[in-house]
C-alpha atoms as a PDB file:
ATOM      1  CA  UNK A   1      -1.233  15.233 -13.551  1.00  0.00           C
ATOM      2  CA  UNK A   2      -0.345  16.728 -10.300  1.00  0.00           C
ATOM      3  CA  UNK A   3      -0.663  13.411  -7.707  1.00  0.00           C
ATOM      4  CA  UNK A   4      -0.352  13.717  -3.819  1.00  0.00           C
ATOM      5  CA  UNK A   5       1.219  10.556  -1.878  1.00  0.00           C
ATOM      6  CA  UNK A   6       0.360  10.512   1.585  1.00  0.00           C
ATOM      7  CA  UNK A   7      -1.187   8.583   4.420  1.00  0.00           C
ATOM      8  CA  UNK A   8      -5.014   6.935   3.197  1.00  0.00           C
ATOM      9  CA  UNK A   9      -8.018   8.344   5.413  1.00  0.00           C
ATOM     10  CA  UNK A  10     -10.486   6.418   6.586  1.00  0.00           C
ATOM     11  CA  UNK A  11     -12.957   7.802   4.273  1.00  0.00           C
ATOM     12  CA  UNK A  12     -10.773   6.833   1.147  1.00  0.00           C
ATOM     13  CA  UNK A  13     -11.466   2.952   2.362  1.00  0.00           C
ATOM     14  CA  UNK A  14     -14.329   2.437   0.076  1.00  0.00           C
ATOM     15  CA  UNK A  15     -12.187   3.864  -2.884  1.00  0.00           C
ATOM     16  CA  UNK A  16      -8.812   1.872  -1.353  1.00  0.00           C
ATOM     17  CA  UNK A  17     -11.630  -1.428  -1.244  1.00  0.00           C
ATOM     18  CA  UNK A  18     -12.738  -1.390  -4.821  1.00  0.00           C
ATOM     19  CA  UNK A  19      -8.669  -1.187  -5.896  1.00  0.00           C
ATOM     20  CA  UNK A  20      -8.378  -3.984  -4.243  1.00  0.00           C
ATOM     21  CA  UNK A  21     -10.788  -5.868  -5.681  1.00  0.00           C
ATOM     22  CA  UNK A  22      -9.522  -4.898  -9.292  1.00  0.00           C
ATOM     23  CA  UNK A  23      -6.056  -6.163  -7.851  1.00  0.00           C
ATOM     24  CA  UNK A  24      -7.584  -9.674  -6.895  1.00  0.00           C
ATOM     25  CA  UNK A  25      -8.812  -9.540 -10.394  1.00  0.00           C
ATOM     26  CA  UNK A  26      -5.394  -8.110 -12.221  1.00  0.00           C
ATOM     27  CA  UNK A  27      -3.696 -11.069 -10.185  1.00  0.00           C
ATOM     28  CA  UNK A  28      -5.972 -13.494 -11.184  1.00  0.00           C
ATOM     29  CA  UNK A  29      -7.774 -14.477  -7.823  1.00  0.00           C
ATOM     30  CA  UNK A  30     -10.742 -13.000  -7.345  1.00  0.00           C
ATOM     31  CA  UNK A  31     -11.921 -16.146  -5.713  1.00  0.00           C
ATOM     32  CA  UNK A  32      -9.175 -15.558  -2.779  1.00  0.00           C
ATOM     33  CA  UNK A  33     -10.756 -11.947  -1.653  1.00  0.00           C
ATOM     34  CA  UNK A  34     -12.471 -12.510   1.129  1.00  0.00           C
ATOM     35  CA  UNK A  35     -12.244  -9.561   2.979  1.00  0.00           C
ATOM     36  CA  UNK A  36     -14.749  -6.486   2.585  1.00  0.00           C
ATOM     37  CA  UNK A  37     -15.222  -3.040   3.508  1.00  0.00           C
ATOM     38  CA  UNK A  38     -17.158  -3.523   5.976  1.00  0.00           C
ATOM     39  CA  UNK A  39     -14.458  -6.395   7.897  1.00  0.00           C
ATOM     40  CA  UNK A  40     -11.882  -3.167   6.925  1.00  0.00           C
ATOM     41  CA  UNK A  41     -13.750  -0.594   8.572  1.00  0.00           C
ATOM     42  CA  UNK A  42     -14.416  -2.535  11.712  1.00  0.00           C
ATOM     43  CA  UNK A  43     -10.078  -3.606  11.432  1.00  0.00           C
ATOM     44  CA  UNK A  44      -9.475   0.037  10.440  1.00  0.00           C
ATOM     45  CA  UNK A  45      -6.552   0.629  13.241  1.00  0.00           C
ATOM     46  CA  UNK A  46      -4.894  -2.462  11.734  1.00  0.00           C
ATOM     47  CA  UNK A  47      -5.095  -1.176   8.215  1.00  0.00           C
ATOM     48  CA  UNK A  48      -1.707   0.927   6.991  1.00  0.00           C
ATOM     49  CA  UNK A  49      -1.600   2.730   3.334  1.00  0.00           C
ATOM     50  CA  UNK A  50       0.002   5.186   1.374  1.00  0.00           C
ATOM     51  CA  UNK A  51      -2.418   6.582  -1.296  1.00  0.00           C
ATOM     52  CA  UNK A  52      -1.575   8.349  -4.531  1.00  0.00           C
ATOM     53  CA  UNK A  53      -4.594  10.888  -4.984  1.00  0.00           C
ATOM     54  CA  UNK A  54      -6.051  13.173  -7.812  1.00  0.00           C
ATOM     55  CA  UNK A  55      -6.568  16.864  -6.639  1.00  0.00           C
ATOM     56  CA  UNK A  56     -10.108  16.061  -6.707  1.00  0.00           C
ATOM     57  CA  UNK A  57      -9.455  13.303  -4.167  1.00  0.00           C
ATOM     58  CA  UNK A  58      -9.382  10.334  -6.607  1.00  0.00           C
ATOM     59  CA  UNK A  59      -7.361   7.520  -5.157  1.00  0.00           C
ATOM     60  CA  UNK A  60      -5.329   6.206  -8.280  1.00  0.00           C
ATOM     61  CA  UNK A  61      -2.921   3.550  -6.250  1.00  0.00           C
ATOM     62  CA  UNK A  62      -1.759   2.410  -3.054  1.00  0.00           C
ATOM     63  CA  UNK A  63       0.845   0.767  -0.481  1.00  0.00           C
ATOM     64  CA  UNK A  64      -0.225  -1.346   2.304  1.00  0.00           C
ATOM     65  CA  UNK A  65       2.463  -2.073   4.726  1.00  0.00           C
ATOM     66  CA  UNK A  66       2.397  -3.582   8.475  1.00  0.00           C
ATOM     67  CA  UNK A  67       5.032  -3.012  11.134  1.00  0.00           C
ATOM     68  CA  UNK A  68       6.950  -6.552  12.139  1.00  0.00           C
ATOM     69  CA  UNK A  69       9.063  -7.951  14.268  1.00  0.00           C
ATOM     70  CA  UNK A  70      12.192 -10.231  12.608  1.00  0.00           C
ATOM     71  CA  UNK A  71      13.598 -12.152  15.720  1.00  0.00           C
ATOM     72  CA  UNK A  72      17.049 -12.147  13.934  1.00  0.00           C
ATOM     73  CA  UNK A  73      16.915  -8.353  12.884  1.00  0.00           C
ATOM     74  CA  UNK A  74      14.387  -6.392  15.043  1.00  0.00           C
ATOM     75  CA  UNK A  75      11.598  -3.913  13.747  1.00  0.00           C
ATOM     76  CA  UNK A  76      10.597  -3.993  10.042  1.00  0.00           C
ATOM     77  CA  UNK A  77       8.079  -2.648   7.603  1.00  0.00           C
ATOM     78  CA  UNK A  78       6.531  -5.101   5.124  1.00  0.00           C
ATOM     79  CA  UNK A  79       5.120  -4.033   1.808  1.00  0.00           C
ATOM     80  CA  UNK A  80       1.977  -6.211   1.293  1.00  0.00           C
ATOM     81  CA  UNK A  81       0.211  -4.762  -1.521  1.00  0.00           C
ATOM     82  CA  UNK A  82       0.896  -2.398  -4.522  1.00  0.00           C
ATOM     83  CA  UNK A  83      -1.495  -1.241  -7.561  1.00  0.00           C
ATOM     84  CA  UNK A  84      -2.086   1.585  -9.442  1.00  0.00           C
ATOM     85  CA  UNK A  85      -4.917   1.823 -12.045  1.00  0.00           C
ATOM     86  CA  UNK A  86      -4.123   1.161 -15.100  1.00  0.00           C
ATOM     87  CA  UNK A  87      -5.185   4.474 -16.112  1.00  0.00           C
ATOM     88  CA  UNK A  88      -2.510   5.790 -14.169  1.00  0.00           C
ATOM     89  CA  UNK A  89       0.473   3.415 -14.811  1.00  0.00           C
ATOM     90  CA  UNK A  90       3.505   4.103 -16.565  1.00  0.00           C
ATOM     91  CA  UNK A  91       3.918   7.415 -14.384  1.00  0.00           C
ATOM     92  CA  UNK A  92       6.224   6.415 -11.736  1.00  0.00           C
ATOM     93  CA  UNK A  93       3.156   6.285  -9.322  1.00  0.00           C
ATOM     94  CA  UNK A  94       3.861   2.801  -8.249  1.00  0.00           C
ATOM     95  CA  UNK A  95       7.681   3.951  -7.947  1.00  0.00           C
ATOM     96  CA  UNK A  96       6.717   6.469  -6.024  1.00  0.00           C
ATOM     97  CA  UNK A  97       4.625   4.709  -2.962  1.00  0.00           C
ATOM     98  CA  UNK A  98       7.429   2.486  -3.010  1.00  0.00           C
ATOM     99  CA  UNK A  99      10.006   5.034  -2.212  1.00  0.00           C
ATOM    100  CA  UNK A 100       7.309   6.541   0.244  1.00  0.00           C
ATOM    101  CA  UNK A 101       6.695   2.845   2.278  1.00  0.00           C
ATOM    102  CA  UNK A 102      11.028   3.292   2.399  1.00  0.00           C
ATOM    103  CA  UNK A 103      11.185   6.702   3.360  1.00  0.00           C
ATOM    104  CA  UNK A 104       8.483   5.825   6.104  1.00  0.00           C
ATOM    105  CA  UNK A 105      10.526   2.488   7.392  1.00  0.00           C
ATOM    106  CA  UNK A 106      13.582   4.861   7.895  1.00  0.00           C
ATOM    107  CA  UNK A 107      11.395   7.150   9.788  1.00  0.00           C
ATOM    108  CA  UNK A 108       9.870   4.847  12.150  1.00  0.00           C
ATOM    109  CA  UNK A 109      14.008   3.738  12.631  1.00  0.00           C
ATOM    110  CA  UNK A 110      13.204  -0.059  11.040  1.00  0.00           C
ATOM    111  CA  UNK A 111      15.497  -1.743   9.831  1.00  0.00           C
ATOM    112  CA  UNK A 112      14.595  -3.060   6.919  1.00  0.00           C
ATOM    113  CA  UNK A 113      11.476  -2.286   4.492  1.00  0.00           C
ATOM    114  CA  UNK A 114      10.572  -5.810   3.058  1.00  0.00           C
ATOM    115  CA  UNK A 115       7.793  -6.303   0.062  1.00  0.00           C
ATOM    116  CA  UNK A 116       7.147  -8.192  -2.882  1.00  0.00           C
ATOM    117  CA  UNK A 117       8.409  -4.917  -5.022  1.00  0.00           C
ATOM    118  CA  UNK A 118      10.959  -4.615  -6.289  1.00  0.00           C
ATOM    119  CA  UNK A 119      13.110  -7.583  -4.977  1.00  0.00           C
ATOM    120  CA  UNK A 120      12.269  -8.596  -1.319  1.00  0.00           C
ATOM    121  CA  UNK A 121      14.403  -7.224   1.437  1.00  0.00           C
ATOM    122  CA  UNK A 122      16.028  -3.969   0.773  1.00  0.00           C
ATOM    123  CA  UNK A 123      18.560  -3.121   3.988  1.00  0.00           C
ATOM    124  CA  UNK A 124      18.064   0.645   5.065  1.00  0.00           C
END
């Protein structure tokens, strides 16, 4: 299947919402999700993702990341959150938005991309 990783639109957040809820459920803790779409919409210019889409526009997985600031090391990007359906895993989707979140972190000169996947803090 022919996938396109890029940058999530604001009208992929309802799609980008309901992934996350199946995450909160994958992981175990529905009972933590507390936000909504309508708290993302109103946050949207706070809200960073890399979406792996369907030619027919179905978002299948995604990267959230934030910018931060390490006192000791300077600008950063954090990886908060990756998933993938699970009728889309075991393609190298989720290796892909990884390597996308890096590739982006060495574009925006940080200097380090640091997330949960694979191991923590990677140095660029």
């Amino acid at each position: 299947m022919d996938l396109i990783i890029r940058h999530h639109k604001t009208s992929e957040l309802p799609q980008i919402f309901a992934l996350i809820t199946e995450l909160s459920f994958f992981e175990k803790v529905p009972d933590q999700l507390t936000n909504t779409l309508e708290l993302m919409e109103s946050e949207k210019d706070h809200f960073y993702a890399f979406v792996a889409v369907t030619p027919d526009e179905e978002v299948v997985g995604y990267a959230t990341y934030n910018t931060v600031y390490y006192t000791l090391s300077g600008k950063s990007i954090y990886m908060d959150d990756l998933y993938v359906k699970s009728s889309h895993r075991s393609q190298g989707i989720g290796s892909q938005l990884i390597q996308t979140v890096i590739n982006h972190a060495k574009v925006v000169v940080a200097t380090k991309y640091d997330g949960r996947y694979p191991n923590g803090m990677l140095q660029l």
